[in-house]
N, C-alpha and C. Protein backbone atom coordinates (compact mmCIF):
# COMPACT_ATOMS: atom_id res chain seq x y z
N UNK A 1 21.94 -98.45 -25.98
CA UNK A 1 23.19 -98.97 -26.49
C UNK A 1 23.08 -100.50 -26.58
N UNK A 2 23.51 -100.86 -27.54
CA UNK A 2 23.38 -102.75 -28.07
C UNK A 2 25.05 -103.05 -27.21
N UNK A 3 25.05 -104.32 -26.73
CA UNK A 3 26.20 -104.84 -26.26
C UNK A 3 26.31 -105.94 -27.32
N UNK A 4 27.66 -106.60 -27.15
CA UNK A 4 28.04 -107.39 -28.04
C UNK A 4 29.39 -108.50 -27.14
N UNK A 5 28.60 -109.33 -25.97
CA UNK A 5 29.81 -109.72 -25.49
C UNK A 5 30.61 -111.29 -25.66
N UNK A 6 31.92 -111.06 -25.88
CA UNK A 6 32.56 -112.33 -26.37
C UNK A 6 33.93 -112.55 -25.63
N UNK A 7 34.35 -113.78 -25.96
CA UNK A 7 35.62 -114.15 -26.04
C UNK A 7 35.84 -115.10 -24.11
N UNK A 8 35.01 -115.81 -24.40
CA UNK A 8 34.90 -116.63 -23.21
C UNK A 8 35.15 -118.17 -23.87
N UNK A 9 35.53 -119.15 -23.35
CA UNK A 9 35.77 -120.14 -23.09
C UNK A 9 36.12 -121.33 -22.45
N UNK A 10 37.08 -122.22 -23.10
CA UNK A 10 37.51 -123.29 -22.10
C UNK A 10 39.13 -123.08 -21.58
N UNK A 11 39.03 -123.07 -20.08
CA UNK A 11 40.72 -123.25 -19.64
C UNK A 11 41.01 -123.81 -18.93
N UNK A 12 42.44 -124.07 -18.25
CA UNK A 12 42.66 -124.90 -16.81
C UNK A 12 42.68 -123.55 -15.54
N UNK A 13 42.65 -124.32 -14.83
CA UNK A 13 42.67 -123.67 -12.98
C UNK A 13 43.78 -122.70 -13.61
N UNK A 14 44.13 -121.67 -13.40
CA UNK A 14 45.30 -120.90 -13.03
C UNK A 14 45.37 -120.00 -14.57
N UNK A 15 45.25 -120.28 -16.03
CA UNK A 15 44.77 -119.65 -16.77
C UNK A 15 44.37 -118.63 -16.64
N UNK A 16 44.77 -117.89 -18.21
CA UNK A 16 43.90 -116.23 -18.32
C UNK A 16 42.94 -116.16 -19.59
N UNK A 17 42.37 -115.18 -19.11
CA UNK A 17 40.76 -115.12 -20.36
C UNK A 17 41.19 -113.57 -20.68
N UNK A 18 40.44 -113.01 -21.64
CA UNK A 18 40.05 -111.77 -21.72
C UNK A 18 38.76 -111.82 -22.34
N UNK A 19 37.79 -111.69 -21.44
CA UNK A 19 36.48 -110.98 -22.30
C UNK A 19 36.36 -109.70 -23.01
N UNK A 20 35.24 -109.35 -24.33
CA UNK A 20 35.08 -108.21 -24.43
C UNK A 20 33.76 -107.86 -24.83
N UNK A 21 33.50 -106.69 -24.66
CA UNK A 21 32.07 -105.91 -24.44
C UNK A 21 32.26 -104.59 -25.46
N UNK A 22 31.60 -105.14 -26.43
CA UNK A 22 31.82 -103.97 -27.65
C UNK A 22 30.43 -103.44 -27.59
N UNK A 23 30.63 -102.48 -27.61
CA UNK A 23 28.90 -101.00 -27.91
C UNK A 23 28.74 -100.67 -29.60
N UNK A 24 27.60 -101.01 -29.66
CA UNK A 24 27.01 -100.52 -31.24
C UNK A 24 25.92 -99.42 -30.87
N UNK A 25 25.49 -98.56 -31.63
CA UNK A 25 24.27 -97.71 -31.97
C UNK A 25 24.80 -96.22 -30.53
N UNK A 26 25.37 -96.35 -30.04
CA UNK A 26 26.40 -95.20 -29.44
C UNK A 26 27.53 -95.34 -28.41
N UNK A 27 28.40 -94.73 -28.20
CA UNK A 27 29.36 -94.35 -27.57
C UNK A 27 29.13 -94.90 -26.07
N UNK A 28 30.14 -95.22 -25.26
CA UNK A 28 29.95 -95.79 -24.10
C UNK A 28 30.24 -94.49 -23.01
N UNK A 29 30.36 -93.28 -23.40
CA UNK A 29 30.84 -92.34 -23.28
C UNK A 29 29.57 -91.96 -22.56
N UNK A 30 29.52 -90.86 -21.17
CA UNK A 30 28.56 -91.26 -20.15
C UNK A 30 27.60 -92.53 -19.64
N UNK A 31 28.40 -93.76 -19.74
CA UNK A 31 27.75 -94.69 -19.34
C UNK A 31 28.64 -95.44 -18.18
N UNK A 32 28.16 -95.90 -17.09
CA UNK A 32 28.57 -97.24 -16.62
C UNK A 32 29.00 -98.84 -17.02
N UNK A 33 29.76 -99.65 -17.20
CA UNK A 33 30.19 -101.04 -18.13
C UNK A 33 30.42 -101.92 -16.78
N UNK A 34 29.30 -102.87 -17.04
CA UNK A 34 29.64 -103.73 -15.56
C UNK A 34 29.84 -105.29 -16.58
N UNK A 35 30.41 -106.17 -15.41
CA UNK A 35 30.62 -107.66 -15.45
C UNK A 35 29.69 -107.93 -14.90
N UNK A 36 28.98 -109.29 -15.25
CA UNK A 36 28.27 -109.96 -14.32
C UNK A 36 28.36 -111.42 -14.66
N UNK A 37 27.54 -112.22 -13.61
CA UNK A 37 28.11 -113.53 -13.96
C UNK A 37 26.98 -114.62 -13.12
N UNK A 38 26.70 -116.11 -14.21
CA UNK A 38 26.12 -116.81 -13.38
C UNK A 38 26.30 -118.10 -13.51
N UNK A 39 26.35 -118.74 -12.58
CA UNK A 39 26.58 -120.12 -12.69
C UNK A 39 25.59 -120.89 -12.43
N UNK A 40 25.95 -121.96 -12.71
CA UNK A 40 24.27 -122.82 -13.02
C UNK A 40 24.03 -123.01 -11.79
N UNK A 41 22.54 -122.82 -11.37
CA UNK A 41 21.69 -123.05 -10.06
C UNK A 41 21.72 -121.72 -9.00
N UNK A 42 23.21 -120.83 -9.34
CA UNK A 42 22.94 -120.09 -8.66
C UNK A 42 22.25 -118.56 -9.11
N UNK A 43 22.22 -117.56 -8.72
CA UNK A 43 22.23 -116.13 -9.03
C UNK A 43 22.81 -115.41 -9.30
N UNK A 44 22.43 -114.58 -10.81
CA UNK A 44 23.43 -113.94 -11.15
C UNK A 44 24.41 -112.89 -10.15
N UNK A 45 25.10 -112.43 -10.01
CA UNK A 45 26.16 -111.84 -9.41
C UNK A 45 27.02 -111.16 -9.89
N UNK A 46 27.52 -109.93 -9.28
CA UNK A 46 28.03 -109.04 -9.77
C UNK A 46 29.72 -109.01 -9.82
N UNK A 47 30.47 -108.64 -11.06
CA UNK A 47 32.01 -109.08 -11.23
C UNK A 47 32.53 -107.59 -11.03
N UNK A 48 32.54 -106.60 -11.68
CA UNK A 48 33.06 -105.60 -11.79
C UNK A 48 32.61 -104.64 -12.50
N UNK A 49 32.90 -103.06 -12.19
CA UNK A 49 31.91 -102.13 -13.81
C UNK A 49 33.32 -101.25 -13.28
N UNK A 50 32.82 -100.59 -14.40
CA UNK A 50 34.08 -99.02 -14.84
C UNK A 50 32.80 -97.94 -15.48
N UNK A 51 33.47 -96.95 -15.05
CA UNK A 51 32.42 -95.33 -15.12
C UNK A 51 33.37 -95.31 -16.30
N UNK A 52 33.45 -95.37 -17.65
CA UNK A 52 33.48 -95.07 -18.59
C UNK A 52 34.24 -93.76 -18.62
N UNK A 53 33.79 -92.49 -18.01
CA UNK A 53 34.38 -91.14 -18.03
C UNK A 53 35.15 -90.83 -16.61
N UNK A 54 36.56 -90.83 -16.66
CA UNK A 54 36.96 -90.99 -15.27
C UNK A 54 37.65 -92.10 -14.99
N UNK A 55 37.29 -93.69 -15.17
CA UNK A 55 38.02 -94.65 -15.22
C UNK A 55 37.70 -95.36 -13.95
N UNK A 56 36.78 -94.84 -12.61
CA UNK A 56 36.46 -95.18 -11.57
C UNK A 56 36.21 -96.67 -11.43
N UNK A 57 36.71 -97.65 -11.10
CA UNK A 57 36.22 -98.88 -10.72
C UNK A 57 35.16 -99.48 -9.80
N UNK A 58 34.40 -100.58 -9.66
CA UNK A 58 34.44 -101.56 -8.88
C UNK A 58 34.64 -102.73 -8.85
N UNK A 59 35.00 -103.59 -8.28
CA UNK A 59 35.20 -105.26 -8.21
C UNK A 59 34.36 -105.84 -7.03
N UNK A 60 34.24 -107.07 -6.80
CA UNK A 60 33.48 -108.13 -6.32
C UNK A 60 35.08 -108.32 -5.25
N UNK A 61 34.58 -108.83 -4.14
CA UNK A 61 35.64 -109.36 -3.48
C UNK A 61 36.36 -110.50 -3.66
N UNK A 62 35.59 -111.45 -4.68
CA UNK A 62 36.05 -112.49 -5.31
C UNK A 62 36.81 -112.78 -6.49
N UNK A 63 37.28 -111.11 -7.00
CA UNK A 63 37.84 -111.28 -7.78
C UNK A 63 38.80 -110.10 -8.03
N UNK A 64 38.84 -109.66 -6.63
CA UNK A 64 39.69 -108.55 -6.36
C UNK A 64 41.33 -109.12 -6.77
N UNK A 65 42.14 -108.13 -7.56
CA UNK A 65 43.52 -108.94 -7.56
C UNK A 65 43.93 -109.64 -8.64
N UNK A 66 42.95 -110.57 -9.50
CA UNK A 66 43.08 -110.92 -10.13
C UNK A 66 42.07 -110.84 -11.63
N UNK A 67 40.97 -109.49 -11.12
CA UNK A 67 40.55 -109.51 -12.57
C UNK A 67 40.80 -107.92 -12.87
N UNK A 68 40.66 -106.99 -14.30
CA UNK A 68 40.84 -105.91 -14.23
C UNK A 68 40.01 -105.55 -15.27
N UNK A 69 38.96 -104.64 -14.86
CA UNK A 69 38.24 -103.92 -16.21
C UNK A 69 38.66 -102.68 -16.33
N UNK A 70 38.84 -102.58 -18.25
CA UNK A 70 39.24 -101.62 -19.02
C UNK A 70 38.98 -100.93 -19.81
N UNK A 71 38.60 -99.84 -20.14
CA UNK A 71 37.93 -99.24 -21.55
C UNK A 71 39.22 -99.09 -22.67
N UNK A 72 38.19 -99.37 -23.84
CA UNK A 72 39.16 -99.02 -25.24
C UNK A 72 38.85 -97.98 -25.96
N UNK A 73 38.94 -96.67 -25.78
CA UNK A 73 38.12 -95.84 -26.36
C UNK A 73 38.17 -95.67 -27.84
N UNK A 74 39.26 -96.31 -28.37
CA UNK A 74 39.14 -96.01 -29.82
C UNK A 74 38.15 -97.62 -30.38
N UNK A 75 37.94 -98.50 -30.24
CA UNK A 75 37.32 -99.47 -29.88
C UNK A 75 36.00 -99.44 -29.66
N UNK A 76 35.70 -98.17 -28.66
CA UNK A 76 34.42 -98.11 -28.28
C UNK A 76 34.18 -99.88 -27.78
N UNK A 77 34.67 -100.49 -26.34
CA UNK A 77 34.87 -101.90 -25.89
C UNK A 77 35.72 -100.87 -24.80
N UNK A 78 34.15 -102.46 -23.77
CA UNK A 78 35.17 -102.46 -22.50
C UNK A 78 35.70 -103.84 -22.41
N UNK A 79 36.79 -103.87 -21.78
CA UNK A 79 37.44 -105.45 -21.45
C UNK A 79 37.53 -105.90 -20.21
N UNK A 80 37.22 -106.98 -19.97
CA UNK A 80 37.59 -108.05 -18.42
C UNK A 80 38.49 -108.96 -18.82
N UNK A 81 39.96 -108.50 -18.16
CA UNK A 81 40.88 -109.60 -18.19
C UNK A 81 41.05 -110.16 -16.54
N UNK A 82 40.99 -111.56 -16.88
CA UNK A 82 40.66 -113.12 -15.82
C UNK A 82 42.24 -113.44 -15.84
N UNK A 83 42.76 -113.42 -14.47
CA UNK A 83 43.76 -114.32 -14.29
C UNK A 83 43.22 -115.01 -13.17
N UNK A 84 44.41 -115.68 -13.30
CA UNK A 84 44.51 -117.15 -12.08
C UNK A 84 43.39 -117.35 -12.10
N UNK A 85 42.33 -117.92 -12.82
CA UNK A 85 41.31 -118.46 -12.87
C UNK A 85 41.20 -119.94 -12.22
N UNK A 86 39.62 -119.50 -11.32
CA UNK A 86 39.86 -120.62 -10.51
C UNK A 86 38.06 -121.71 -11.38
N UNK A 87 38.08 -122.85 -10.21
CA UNK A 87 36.72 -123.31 -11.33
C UNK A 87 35.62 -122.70 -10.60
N UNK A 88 35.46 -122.00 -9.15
CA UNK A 88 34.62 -120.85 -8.83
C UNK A 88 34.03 -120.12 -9.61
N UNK A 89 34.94 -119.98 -11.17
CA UNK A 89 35.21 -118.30 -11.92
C UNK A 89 33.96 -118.74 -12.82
N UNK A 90 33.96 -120.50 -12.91
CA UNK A 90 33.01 -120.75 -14.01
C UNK A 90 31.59 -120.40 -14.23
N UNK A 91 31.49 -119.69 -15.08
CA UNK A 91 29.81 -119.06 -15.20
C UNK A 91 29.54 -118.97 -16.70
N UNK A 92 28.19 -118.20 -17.24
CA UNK A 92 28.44 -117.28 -17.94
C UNK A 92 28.31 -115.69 -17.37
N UNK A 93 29.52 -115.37 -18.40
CA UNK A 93 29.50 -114.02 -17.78
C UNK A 93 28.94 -112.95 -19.13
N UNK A 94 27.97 -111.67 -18.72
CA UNK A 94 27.56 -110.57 -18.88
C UNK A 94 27.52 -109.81 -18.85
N UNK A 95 27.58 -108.89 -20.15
CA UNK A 95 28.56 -107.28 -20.09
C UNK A 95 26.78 -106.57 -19.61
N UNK A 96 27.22 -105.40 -19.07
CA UNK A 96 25.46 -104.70 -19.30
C UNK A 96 26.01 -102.91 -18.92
N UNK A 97 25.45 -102.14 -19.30
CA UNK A 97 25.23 -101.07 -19.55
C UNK A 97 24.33 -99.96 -18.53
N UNK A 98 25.07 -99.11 -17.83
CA UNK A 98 23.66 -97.98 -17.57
C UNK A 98 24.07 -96.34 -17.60
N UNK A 99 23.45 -95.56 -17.73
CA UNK A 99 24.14 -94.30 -18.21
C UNK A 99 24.63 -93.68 -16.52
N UNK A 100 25.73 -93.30 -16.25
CA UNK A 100 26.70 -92.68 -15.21
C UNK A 100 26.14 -92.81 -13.98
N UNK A 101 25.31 -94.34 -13.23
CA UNK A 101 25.31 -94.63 -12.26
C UNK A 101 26.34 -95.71 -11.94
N UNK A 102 27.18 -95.33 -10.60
CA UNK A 102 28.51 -96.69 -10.95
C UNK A 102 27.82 -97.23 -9.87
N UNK A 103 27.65 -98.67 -9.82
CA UNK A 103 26.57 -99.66 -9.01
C UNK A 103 26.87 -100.72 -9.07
N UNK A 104 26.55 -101.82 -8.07
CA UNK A 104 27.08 -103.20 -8.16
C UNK A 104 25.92 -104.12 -9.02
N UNK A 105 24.64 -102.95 -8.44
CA UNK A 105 23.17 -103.96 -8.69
C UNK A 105 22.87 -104.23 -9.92
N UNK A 106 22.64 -104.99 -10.57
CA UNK A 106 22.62 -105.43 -11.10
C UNK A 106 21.07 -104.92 -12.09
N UNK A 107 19.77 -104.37 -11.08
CA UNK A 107 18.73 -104.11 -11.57
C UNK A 107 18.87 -103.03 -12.22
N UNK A 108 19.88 -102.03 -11.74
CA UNK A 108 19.75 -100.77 -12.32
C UNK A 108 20.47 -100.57 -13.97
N UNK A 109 20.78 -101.73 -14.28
CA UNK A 109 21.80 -101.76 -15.77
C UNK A 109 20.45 -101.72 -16.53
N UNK A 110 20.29 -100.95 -17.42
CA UNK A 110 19.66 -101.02 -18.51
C UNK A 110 19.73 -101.47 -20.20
N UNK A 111 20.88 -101.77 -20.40
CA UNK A 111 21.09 -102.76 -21.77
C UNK A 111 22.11 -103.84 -21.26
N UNK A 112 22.09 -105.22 -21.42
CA UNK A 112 22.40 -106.41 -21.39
C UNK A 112 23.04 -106.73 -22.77
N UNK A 113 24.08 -107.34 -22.93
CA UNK A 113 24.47 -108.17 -23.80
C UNK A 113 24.39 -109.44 -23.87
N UNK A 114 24.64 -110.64 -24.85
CA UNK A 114 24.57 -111.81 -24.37
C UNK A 114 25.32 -112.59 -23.94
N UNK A 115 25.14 -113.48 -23.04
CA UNK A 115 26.17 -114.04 -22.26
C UNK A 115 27.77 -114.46 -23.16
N UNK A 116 28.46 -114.92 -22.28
CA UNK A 116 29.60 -115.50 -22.74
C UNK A 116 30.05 -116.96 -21.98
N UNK A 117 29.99 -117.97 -22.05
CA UNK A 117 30.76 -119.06 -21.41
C UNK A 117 31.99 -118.71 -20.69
N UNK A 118 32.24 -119.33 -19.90
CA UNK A 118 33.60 -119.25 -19.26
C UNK A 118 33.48 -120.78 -18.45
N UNK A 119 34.62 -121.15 -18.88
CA UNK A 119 34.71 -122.72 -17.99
C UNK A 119 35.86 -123.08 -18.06
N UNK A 120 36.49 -123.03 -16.60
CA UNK A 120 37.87 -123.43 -16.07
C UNK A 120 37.98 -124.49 -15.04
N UNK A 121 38.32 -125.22 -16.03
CA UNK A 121 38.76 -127.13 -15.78
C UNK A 121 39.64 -126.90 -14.88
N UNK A 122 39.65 -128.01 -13.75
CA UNK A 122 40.50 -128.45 -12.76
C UNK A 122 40.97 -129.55 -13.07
């Protein structure tokens, strides 16, 4: 499955984003849809995924509360909506793909999309 991820930018502290993670060449339909995210110098790190069939979540403790991933099934797109964004949040962030393992790790995703900016000014 090809990812396609967008809709990142510039905001202030407390601001909302919505990223999105659109699937080309098939259906997201038995797959896992994770967030990920990195900021400069450090390691990438894991934001959140959704089991696609079922709706099962996970989140990062850092962003418990205030972020929420969503599937669009007519869309074929998953979404990460960012509130209260802090300048912590700033990375780029990365949609990625793996077929019905729900996981934080990051190694086990097998299609990547390309990053997205995210940068929230204080």
């Amino acid at each position: 499955v090809q990812l396609q991820a967008s809709g990142g930018g510039l905001v202030q502290t407390g601001d909302s984003l919505r990223l999105s993670c659109a699937a080309s060449g098939r259906t997201f339909r038995s797959y896992v849809v994770g967030w990920f995210r990195q900021a400069p110098g450090k390691e990438r790190e894991f934001v959140a995924a959704i089991r696609w069939s079922g709706g099962t979540t996970l989140y990062a403790d850092s962003v418990k509360g205030r972020f929420t991933i969503s599937p669009d099934n007519a869309k074929n797109t998953v979404y990460l909506q960012m509130n209260s964004l802090k300048s912590e949040d700033t990375a780029v962030y990365y949609c990625a793909a793996v077929p019905f393992i729900l996981t934080m790790e990051s190694s086990r995703f097998t299609s990547w999309g390309q990053g997205t900016q995210v940068t929230v000014s204080s």
